[in-house]
Protein backbone atom coordinates (compact mmCIF):
# COMPACT_ATOMS: atom_id res chain seq x y z
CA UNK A 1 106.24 115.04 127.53
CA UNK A 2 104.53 116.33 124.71
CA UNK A 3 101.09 114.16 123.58
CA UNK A 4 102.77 113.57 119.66
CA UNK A 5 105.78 112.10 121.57
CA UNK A 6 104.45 110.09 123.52
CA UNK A 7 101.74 108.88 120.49
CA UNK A 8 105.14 108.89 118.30
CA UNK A 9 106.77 105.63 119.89
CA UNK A 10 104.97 102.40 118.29
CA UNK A 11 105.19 100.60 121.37
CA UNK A 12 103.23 102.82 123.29
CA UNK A 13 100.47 103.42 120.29
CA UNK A 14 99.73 99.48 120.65
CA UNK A 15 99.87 99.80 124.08
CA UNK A 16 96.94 102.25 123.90
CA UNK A 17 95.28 99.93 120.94
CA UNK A 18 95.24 97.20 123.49
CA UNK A 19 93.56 99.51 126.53
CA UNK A 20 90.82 100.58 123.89
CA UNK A 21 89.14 97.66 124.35
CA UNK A 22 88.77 97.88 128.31
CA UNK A 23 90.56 97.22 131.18
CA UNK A 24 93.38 95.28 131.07
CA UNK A 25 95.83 93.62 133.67
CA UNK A 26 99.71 95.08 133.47
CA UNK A 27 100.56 91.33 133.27
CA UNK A 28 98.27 90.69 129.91
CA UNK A 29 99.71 93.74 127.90
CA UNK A 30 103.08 93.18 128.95
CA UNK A 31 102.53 89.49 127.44
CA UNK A 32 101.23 90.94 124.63
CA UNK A 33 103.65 93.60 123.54
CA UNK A 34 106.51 91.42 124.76
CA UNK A 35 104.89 88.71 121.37
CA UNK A 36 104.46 91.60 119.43
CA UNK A 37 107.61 93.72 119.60
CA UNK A 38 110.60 91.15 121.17
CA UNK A 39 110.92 93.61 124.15
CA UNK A 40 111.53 92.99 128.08
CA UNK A 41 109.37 93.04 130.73
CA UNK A 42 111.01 96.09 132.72
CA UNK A 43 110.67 98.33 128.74
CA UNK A 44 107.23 97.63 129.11
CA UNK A 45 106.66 98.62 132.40
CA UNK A 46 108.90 101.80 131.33
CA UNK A 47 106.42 102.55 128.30
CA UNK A 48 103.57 102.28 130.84
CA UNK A 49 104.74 104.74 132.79
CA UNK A 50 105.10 107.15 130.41
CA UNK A 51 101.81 106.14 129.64
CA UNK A 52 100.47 107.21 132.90
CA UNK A 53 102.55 110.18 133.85
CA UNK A 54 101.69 112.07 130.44
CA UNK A 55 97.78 110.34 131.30
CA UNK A 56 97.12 108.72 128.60
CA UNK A 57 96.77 105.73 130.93
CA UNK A 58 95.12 104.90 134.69
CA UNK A 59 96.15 102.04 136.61
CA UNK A 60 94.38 100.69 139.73
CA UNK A 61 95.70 97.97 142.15
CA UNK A 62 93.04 95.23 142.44
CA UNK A 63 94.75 92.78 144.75
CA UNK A 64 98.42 92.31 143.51
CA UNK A 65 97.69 92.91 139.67
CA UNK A 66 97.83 96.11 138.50
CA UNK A 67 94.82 97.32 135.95
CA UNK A 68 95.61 99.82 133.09
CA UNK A 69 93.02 101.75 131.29
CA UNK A 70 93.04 104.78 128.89
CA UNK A 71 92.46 108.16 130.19
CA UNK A 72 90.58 109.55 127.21
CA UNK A 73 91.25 113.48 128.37
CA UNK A 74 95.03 113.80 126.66
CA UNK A 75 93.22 112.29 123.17
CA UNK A 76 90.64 114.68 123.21
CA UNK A 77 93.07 117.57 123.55
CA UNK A 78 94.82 115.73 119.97
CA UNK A 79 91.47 115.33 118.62
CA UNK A 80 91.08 119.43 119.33
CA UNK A 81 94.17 119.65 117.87
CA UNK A 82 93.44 117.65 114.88
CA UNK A 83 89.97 119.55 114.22
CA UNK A 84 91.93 122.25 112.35
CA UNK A 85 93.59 119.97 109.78
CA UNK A 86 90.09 117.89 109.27
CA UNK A 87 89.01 120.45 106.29
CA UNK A 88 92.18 118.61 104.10
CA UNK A 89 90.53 115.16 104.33
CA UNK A 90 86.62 115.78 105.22
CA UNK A 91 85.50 116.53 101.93
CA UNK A 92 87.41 113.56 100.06
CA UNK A 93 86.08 111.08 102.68
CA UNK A 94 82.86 112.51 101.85
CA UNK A 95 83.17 112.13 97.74
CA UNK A 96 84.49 108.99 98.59
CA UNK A 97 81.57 107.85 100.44
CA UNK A 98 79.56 109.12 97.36
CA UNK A 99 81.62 107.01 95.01
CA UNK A 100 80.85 104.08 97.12
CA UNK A 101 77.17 104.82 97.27
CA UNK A 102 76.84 105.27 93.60
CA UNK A 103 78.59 101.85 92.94
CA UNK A 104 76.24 99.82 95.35
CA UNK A 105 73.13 101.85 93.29
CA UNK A 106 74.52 101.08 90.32
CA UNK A 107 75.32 97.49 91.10
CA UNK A 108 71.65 96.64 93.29
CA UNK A 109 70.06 98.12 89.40
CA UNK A 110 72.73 95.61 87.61
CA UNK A 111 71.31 92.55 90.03
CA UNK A 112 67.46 93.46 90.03
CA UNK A 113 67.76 93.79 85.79
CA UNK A 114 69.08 90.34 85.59
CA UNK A 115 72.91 91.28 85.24
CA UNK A 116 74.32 89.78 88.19
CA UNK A 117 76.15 87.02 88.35
C-alpha cells in the first residue's frame, strides 16, 4: 500500500497522532479511536495492521498487551517527497512570519509610548 493511502484514511492519521506522543498500549488507542470515531474493536485492530505492514507503526508484546509506536522511516520518505512542493508555501510562511514580527514591533513601541491599553 502506497504511504498517501494509507495517510489518506482519517482513522489511521489519528491513529498515528496518538503514537506521536510515545508508546502506547493497543488497548488505549483502540479506546480512544473507538470515542473518537464510533468504530469496533476488530476495525481498529484492522487499521493497525495496516499500520504496521506498510510500517508506519511497531508493536512489541510486553506481557499480554501489545505496544504500538511510530516507525518514523515511511514519514521521512513523505517528507522527501514533500521537499519538492515546499518552494509553494516556504516563502509565504516566511512573509508571514515577517508580518507577525512587524506587528509585535509595532505594538511593544505602541505600549512603551504610553498607547497601550
Amino acid at each position: 500500500m502506497h504511504a498517501f493511502d494509507v495517510l489518506g484514511d482519517p482513522v489511521r492519521r489519528r491513529i498515528l497522532e496518538l503514537l506521536a506522543g510515545g508508546e502506547r498500549p493497543s488497548g488505549e488507542v483502540t479506546e480512544s479511536i473507538q470515542a473518537e470515531f464510533g468504530i469496533s474493536q476488530p476495525a481498529v485492530s484492522q487499521h493497525l495492521k495496516v499500520l504496521r505492514d506498510s510500517g508506519f507503526a511497531e508493536v512489541r508484546a510486553e506481557g499480554t498487551r501489545r505496544l504500538y509506536r511510530v516507525d518514523p522511516a515511511p514519514l521521512q520518505q513523505v517528507d522527501a517527497w514533500l521537499e519538492q512542493f515546499r518552494v509553494f508555501w516556504t516563502p509565504r510562511l516566511e512573509a508571514l512570519a515577517t508580518e507577525v514580527a512587524r506587528g509585535k514591533r509595532a505594538r511593544a513601541k505602541a505600549d512603551s509610548e504610553g498607547g497601550g491599553p
